[in-house]
C-alpha atoms as a PDB file:
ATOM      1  CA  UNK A   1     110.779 105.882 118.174  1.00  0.00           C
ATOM      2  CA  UNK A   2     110.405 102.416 116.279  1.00  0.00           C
ATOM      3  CA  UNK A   3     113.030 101.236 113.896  1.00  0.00           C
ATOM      4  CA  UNK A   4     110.560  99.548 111.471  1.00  0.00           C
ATOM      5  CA  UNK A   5     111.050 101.282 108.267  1.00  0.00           C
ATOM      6  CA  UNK A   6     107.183 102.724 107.073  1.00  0.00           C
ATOM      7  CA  UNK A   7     105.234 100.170 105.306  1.00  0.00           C
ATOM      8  CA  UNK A   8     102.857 100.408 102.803  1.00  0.00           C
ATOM      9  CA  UNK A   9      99.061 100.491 105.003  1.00  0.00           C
ATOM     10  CA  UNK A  10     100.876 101.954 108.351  1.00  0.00           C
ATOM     11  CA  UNK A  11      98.872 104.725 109.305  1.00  0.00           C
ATOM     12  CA  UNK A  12     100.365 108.449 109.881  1.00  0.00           C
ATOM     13  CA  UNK A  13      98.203 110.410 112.421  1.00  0.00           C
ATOM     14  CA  UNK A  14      97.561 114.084 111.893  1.00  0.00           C
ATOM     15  CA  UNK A  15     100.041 116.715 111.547  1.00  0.00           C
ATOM     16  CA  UNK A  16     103.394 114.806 111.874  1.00  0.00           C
ATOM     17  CA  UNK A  17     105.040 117.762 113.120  1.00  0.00           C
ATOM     18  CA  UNK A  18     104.661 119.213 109.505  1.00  0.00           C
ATOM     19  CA  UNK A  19     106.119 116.651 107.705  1.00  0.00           C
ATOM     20  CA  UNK A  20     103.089 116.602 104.822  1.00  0.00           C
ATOM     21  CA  UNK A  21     103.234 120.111 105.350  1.00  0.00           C
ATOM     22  CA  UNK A  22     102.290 123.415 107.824  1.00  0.00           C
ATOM     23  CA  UNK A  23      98.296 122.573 106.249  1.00  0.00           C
ATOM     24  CA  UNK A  24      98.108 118.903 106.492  1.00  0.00           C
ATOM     25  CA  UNK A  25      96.266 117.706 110.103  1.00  0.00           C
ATOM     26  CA  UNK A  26      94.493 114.666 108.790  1.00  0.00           C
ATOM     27  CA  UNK A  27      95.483 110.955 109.303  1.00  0.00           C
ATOM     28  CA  UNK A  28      96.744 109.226 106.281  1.00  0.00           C
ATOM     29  CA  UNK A  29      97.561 105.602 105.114  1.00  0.00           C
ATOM     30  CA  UNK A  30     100.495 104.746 103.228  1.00  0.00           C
ATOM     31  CA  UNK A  31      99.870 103.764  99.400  1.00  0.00           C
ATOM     32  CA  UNK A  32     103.354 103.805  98.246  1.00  0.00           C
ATOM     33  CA  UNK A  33     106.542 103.336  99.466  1.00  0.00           C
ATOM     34  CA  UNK A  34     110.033 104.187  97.836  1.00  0.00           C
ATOM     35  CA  UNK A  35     114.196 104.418  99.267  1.00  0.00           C
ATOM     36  CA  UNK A  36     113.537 108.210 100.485  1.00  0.00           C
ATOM     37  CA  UNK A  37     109.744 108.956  99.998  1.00  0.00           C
ATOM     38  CA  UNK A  38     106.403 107.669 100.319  1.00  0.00           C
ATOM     39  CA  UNK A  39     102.602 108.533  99.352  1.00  0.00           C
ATOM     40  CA  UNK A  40      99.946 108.815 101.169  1.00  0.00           C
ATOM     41  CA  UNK A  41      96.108 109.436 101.124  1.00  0.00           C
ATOM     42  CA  UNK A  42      93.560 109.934 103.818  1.00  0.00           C
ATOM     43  CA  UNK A  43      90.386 107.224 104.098  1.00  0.00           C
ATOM     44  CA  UNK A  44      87.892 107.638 101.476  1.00  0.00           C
ATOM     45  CA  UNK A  45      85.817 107.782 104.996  1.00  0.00           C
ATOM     46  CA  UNK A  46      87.272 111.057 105.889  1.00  0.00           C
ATOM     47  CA  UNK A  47      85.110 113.462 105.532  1.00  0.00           C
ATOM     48  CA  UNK A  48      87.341 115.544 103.622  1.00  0.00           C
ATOM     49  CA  UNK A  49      88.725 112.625 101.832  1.00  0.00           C
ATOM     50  CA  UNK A  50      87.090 113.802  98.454  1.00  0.00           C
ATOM     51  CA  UNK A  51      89.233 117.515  98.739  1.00  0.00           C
ATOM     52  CA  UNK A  52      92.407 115.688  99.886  1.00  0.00           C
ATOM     53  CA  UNK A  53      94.669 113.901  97.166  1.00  0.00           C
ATOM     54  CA  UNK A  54      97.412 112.064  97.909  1.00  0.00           C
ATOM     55  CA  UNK A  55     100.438 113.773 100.080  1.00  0.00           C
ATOM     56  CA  UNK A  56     103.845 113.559  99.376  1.00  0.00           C
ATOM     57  CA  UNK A  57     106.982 113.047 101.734  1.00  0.00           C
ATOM     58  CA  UNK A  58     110.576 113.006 100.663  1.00  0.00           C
ATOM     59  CA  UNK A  59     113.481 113.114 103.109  1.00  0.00           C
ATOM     60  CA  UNK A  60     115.559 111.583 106.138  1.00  0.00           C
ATOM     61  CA  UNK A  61     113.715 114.120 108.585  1.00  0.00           C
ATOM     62  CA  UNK A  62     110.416 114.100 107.636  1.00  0.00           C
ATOM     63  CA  UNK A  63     110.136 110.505 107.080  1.00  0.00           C
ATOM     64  CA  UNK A  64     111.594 110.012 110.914  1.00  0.00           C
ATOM     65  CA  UNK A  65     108.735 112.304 111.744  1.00  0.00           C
ATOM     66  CA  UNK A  66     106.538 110.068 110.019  1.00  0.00           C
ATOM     67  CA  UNK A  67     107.415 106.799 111.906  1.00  0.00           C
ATOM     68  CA  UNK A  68     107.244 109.094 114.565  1.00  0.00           C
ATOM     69  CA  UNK A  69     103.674 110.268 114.221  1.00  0.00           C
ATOM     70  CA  UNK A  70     103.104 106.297 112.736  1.00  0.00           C
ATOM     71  CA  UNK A  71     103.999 105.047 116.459  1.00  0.00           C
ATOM     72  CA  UNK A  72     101.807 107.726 118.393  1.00  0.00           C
ATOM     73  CA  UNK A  73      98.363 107.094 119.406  1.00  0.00           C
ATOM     74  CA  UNK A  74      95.648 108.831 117.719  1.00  0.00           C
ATOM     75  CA  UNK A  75      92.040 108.762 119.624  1.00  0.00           C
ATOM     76  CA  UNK A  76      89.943 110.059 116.765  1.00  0.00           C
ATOM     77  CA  UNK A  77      91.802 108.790 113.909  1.00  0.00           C
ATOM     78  CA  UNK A  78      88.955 106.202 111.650  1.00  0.00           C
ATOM     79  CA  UNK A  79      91.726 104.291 110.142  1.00  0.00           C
ATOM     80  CA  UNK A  80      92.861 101.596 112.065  1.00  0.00           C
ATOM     81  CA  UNK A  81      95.690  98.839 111.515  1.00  0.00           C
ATOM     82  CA  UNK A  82      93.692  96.065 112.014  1.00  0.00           C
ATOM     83  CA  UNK A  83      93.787  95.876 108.053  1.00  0.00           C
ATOM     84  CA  UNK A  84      96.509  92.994 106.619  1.00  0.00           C
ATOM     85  CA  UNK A  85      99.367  95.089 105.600  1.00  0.00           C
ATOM     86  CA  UNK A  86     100.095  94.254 101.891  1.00  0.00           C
ATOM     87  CA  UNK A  87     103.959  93.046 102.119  1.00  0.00           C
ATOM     88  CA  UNK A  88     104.395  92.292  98.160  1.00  0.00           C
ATOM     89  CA  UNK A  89     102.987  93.612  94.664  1.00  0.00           C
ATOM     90  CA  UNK A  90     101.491  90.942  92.937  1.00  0.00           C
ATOM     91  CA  UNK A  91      99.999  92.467  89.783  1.00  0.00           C
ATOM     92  CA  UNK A  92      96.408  93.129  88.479  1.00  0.00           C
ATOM     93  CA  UNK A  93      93.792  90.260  88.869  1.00  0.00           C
END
């Protein structure tokens, strides 16, 4: 497992051994990122992006299972990190 701490943009890949929860088997890209939780939404490509709002994880454990599920490969997942990562907030344009 990788010791980078979850950024905002890394992708999580489906279930995460049920760290979004025992429903929750689609990939999802980080929005927000806090001490001990972040926020996440699938692709507005998904196809059931428009039934999915965001998902919530809060925790030690289930954020390791994040990173964990970050750092595997997914074959069918339609995000991909080839995206620039957005490293600082820098207010409305």
């Amino acid at each position: 497992m990788s010791t980078r701490p979850l950024a905002i943009g890394d992708t999580i890949h489906g279930y995460a051994q049920g760290a979004f929860g025992r429903d929750h088997y689609h990939c999802v890209r980080i929005e927000s990122v806090g001490p001990d939780w972040i926020v996440a939404r699938p692709h507005p490509d998904h196809p059931d992006a428009e039934h999915h709002g965001p998902s919530f994880v809060a925790g030690r454990r289930d954020l390791e299972l994040c990173i964990q599920a970050r750092d595997e490969p997914c074959p069918t997942c339609i995000l991909n990190d080839t995206e620039p990562r957005l490293t600082a907030y820098e207010g409305p344009r």
